[in-house]
PDB file of N, CA and C in Angstrom:
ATOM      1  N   UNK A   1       0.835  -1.171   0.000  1.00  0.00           N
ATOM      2  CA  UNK A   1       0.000   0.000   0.000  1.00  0.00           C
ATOM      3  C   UNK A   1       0.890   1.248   0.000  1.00  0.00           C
ATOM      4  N   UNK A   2       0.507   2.381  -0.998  1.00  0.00           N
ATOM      5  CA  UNK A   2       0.837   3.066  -0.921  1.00  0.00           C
ATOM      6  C   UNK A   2       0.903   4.586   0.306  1.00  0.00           C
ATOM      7  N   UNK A   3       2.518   4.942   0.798  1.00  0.00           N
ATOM      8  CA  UNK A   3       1.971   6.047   1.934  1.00  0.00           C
ATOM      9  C   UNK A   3       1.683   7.016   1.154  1.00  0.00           C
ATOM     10  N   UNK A   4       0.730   8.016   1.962  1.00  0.00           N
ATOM     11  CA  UNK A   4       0.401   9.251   1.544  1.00  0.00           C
ATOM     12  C   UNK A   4       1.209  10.337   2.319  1.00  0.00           C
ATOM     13  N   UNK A   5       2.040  11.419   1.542  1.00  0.00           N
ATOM     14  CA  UNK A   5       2.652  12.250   2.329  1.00  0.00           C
ATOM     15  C   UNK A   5       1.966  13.435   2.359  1.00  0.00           C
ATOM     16  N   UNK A   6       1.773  14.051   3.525  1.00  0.00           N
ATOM     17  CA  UNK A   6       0.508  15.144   3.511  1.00  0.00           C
ATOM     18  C   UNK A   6       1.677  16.569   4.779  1.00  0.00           C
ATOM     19  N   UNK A   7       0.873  17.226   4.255  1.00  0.00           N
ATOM     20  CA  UNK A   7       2.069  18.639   4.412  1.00  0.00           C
ATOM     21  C   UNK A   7       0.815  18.875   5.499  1.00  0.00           C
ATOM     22  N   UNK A   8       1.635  19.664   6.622  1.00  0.00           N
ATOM     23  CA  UNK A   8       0.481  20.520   7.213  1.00  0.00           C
ATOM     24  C   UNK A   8       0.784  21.813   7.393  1.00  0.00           C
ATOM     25  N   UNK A   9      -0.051  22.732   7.294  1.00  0.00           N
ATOM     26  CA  UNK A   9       0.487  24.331   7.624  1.00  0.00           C
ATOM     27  C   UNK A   9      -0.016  24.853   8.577  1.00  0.00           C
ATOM     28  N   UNK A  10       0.711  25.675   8.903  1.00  0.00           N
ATOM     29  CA  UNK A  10       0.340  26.254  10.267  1.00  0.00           C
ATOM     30  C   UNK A  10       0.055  27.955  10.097  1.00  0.00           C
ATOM     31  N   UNK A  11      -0.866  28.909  10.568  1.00  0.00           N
ATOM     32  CA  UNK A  11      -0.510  30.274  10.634  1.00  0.00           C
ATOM     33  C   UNK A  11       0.771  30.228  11.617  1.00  0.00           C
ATOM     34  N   UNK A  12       1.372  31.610  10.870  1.00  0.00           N
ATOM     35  CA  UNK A  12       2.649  32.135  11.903  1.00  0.00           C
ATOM     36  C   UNK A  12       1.875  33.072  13.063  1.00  0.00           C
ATOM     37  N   UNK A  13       3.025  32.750  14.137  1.00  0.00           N
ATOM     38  CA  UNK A  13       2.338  33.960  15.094  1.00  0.00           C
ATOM     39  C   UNK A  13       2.679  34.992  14.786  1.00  0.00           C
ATOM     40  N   UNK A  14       2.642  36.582  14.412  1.00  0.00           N
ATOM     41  CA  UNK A  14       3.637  37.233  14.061  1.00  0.00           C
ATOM     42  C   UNK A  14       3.227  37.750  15.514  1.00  0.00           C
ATOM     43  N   UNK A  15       4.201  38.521  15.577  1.00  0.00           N
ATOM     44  CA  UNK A  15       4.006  39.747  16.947  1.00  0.00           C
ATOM     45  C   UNK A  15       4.474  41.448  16.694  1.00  0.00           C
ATOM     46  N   UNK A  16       3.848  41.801  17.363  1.00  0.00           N
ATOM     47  CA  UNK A  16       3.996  43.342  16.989  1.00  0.00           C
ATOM     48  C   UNK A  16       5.381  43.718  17.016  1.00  0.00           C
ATOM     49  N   UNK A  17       5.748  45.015  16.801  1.00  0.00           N
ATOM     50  CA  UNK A  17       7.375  45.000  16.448  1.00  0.00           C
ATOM     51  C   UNK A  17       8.500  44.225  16.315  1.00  0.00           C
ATOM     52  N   UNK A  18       7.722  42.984  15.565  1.00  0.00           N
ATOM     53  CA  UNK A  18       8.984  42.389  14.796  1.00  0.00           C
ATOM     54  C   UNK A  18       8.920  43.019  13.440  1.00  0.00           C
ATOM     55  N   UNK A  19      10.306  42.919  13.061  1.00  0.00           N
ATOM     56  CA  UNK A  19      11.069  42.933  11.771  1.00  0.00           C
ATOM     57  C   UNK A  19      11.157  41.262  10.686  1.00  0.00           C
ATOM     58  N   UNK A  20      10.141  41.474   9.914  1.00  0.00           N
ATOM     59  CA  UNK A  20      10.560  40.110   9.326  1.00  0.00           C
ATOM     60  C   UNK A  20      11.027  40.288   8.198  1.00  0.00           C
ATOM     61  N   UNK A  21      11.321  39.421   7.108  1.00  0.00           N
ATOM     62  CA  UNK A  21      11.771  39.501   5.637  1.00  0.00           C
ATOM     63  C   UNK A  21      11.184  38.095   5.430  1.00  0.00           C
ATOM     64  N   UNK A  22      10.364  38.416   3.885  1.00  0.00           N
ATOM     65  CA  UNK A  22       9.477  37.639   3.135  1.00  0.00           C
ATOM     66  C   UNK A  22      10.502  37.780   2.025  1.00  0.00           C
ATOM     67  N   UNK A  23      10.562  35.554   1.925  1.00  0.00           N
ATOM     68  CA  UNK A  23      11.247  35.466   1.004  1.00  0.00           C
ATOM     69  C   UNK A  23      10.382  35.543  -0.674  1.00  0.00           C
ATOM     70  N   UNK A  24      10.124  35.194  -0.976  1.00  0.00           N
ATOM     71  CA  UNK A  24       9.279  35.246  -2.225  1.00  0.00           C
ATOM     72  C   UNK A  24       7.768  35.705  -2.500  1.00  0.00           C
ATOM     73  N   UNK A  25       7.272  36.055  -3.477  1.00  0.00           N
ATOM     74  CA  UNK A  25       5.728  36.483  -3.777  1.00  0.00           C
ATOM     75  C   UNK A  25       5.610  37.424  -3.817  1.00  0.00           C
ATOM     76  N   UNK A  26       4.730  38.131  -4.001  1.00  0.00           N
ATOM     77  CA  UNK A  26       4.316  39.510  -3.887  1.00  0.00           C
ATOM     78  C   UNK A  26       4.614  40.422  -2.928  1.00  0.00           C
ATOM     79  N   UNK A  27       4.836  40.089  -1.938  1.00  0.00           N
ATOM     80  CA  UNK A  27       5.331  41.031  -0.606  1.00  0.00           C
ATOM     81  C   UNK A  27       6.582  40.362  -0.109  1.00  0.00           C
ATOM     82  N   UNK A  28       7.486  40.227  -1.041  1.00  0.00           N
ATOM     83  CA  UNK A  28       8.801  39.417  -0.781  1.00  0.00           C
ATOM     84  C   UNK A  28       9.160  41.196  -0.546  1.00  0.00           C
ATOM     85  N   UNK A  29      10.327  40.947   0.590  1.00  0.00           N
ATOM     86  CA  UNK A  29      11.188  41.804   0.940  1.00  0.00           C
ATOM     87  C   UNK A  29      10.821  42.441   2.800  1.00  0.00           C
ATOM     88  N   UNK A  30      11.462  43.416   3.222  1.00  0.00           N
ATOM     89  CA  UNK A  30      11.618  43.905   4.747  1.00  0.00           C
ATOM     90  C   UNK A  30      10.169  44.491   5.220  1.00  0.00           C
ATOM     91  N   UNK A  31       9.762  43.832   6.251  1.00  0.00           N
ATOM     92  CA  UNK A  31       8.839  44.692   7.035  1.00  0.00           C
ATOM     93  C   UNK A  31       8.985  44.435   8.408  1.00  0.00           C
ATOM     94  N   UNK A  32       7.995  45.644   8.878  1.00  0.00           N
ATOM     95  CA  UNK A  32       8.185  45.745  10.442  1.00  0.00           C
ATOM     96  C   UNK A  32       6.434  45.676  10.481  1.00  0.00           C
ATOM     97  N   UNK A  33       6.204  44.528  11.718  1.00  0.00           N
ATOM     98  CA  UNK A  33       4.525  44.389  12.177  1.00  0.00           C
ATOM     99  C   UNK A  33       4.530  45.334  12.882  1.00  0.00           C
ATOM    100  N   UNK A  34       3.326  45.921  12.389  1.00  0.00           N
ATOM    101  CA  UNK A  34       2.236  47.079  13.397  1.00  0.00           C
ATOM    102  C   UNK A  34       1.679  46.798  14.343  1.00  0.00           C
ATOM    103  N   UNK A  35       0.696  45.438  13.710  1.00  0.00           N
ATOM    104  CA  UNK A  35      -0.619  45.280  14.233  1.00  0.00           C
ATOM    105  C   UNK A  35      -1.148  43.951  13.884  1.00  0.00           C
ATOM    106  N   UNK A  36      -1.267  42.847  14.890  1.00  0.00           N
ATOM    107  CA  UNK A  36      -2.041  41.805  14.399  1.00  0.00           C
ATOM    108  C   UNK A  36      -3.249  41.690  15.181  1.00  0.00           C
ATOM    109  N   UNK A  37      -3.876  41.103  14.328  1.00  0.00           N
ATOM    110  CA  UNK A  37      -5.590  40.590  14.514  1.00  0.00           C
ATOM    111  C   UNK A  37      -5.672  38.892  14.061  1.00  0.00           C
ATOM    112  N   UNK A  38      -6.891  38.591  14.434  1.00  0.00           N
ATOM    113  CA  UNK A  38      -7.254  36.882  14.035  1.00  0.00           C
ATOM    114  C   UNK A  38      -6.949  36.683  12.650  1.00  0.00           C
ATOM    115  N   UNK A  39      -7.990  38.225  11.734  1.00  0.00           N
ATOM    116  CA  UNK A  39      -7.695  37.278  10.508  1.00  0.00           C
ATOM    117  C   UNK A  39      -6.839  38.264   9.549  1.00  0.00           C
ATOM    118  N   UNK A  40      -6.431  39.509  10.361  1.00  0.00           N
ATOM    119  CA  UNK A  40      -5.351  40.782   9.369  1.00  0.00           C
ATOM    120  C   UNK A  40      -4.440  40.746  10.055  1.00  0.00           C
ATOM    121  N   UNK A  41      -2.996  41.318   9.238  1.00  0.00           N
ATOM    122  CA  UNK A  41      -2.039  42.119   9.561  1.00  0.00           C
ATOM    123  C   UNK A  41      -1.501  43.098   8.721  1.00  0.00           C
ATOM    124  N   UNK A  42      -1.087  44.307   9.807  1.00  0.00           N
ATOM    125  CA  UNK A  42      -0.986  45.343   8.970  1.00  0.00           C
ATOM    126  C   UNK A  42       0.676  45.620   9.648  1.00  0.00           C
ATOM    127  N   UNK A  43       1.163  45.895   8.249  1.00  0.00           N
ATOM    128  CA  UNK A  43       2.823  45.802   7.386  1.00  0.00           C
ATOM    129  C   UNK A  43       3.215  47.212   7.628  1.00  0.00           C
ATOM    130  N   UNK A  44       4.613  47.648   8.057  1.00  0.00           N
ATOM    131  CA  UNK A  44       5.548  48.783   7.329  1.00  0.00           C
ATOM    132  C   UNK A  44       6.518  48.265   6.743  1.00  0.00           C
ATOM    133  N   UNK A  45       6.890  49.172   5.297  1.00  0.00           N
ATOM    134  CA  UNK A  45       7.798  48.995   4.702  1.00  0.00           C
ATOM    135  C   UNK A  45       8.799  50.029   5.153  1.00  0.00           C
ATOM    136  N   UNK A  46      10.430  49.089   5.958  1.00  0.00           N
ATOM    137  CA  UNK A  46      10.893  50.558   6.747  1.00  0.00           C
ATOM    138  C   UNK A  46      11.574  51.675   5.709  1.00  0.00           C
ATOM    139  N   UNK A  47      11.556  51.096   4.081  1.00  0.00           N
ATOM    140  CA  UNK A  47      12.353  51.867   3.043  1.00  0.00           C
ATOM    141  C   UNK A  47      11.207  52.855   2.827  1.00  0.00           C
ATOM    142  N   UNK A  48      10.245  52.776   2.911  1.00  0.00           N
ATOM    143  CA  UNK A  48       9.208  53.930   2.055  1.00  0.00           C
ATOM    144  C   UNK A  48       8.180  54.125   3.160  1.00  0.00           C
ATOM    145  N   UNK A  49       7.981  53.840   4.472  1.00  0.00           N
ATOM    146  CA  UNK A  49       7.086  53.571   5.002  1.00  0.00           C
ATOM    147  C   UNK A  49       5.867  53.704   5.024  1.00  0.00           C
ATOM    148  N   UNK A  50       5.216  53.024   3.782  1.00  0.00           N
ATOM    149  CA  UNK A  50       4.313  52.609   3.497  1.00  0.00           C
ATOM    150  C   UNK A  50       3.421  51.572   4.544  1.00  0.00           C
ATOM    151  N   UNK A  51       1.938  51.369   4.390  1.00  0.00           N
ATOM    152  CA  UNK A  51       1.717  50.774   5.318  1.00  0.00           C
ATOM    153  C   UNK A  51       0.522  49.420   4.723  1.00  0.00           C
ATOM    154  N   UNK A  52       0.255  49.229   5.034  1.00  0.00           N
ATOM    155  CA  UNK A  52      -0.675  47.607   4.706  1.00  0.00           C
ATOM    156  C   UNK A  52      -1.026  46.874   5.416  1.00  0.00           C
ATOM    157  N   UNK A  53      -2.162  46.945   5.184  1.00  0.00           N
ATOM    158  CA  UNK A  53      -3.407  45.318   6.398  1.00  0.00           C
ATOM    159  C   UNK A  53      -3.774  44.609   4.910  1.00  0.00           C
ATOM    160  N   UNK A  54      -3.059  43.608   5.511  1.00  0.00           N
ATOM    161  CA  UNK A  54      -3.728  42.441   4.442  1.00  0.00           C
ATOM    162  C   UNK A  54      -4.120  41.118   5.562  1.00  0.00           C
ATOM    163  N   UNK A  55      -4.858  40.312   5.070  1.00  0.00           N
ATOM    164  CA  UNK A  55      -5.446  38.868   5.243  1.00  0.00           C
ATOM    165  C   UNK A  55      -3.836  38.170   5.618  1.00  0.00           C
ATOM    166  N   UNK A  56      -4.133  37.462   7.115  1.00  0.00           N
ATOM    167  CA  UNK A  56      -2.966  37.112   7.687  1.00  0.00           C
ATOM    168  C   UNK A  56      -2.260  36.356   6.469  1.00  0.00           C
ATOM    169  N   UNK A  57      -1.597  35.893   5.794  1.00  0.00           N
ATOM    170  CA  UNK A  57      -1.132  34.901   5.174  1.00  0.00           C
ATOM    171  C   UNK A  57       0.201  34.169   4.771  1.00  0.00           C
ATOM    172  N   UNK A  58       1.148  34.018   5.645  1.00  0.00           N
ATOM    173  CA  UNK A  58       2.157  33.412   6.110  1.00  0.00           C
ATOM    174  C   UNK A  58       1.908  32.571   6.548  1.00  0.00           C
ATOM    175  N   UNK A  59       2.998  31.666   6.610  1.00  0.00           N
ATOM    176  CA  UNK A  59       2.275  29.910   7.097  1.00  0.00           C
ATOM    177  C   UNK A  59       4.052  29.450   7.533  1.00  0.00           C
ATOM    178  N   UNK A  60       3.955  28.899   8.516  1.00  0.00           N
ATOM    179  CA  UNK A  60       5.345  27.679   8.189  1.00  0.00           C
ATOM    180  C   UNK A  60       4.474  26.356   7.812  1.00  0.00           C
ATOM    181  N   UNK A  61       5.253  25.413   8.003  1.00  0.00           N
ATOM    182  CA  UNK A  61       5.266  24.460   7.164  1.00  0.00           C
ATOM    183  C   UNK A  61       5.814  23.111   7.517  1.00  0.00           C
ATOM    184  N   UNK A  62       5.380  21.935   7.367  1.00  0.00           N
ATOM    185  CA  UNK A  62       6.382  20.657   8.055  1.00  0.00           C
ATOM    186  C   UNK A  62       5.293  20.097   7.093  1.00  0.00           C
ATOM    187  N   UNK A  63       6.252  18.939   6.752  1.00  0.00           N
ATOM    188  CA  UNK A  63       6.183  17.264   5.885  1.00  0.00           C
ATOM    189  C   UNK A  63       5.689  16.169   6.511  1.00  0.00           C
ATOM    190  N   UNK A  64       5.025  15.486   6.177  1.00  0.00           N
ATOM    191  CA  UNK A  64       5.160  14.250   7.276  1.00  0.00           C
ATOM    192  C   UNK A  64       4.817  13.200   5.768  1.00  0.00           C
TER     193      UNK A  64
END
């Protein structure tokens, strides 16, 4: 019988004044968290400081 390998994802916790860097996609590059909520977070960009609430969507990740 064949195994099935199934991924699971997780939301990240982010927390307020961290500094993260997004490696790839559309919002690849430096930000600093403002503000999290259940299902938003809202972004500074510290080069332009620009700002953004988007739909939480970061995930880690594990294999099994």
């Amino acid at each position: 019988m064949k195994e099935d390998n199934i991924i699971y994802f997780k939301q990240y916790p982010f927390e307020t004044g961290q500094k993260i860097n997004i490696v790839d996609g559309p919002r690849k590059g430096d930000w600093e968290v403002l503000e999290v909520s259940d299902y938003k977070v809202r972004l500074r960009c510290p080069v332009s400081l620009k700002e953004f609430n988007w739909d939480r969507f970061c995930y880690s990740t594990t294999e099994n």
